[in-house]
Protein backbone atom coordinates (compact mmCIF):
# COMPACT_ATOMS: atom_id res chain seq x y z
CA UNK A 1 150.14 -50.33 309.71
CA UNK A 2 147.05 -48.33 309.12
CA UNK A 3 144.49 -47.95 311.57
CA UNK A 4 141.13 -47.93 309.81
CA UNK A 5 139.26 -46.21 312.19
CA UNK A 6 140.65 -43.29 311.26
CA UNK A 7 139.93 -43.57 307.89
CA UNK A 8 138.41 -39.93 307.07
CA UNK A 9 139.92 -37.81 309.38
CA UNK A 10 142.85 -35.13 308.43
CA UNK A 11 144.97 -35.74 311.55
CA UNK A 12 145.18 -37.41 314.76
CA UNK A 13 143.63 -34.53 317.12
CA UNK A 14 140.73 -34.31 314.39
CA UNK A 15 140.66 -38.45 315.42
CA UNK A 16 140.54 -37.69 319.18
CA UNK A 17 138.38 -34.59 319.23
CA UNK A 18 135.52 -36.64 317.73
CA UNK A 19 136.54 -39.78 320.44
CA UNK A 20 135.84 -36.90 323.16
CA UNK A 21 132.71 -36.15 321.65
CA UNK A 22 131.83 -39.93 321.33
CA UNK A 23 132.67 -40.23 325.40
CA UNK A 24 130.98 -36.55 326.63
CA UNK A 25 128.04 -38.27 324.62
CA UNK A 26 127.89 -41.29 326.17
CA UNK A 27 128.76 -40.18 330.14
CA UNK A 28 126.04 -37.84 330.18
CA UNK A 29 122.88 -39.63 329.98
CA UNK A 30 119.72 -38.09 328.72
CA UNK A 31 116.94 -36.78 330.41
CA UNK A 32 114.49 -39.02 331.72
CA UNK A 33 110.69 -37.37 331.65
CA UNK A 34 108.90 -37.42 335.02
CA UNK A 35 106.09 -40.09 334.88
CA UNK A 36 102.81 -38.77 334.66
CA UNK A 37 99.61 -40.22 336.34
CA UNK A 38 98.67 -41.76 333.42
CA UNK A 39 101.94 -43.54 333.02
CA UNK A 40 101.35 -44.79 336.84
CA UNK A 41 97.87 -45.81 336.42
CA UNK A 42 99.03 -47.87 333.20
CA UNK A 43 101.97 -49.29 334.86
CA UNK A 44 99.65 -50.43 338.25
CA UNK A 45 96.85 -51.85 335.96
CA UNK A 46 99.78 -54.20 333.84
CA UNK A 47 101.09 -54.98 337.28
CA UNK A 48 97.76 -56.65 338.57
CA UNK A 49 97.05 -57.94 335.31
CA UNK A 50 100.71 -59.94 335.38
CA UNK A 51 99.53 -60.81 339.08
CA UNK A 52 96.40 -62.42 337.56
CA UNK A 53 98.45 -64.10 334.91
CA UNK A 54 100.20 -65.88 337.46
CA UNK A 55 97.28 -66.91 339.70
CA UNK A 56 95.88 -68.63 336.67
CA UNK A 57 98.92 -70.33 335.44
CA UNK A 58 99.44 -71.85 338.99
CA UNK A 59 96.27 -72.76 338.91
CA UNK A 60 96.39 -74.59 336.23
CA UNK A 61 99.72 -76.57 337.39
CA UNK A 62 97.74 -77.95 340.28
CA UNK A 63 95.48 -78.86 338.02
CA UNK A 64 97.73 -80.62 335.31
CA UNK A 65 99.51 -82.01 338.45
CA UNK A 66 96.72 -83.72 339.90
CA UNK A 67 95.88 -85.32 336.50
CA UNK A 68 98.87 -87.24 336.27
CA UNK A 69 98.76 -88.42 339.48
CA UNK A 70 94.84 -89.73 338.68
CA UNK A 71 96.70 -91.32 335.78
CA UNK A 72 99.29 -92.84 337.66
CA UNK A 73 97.27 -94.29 340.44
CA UNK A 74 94.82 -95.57 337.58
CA UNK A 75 98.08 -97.67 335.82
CA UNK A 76 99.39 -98.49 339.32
CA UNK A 77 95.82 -100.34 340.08
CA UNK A 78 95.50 -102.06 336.26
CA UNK A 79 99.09 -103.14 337.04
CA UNK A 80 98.33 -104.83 340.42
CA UNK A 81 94.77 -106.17 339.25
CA UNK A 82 97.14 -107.99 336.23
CA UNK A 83 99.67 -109.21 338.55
CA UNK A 84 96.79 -110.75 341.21
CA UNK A 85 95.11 -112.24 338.16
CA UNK A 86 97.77 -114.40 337.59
């Protein structure tokens, strides 16, 4: 059976030369570039922008929260004022 992969090489150390390649490639990672001042000050200003993010959207859970329980004691009441009418 034919192994596809190999489909345009000559021979089979042609094959695992370019495998070796593939792997030197992909053990040695690149080179990261230092962060620069910038890059912190951007990174610290996204932070306490995501911090404010959450503040609000808690926030507004409480806020949603309470609502349906001002709902719910509203039905609770119409329930009990139909049930003593009766």
């Amino acid at each position: 059976m034919t192994d596809i992969r190999k489909h345009g090489f000559e021979s089979d150390a042609q094959w695992r030369e370019y495998l070796e390649e593939i792997d030197e490639r992909v053990i040695r990672p690149a080179p990261r570039p230092r962060d620069t001042q910038a890059d912190l000050d951007i990174l610290a200003a996204m932070r306490a922008e995501v911090a404010d993010m959450r503040q609000r959207v808690r926030a507004r859970r409480r806020q949603d929260t309470t609502r349906w329980w001002n709902i719910a004691g509203a039905a609770v009441l119409i329930a009990l004022a139909a049930i003593a009418s009766r």
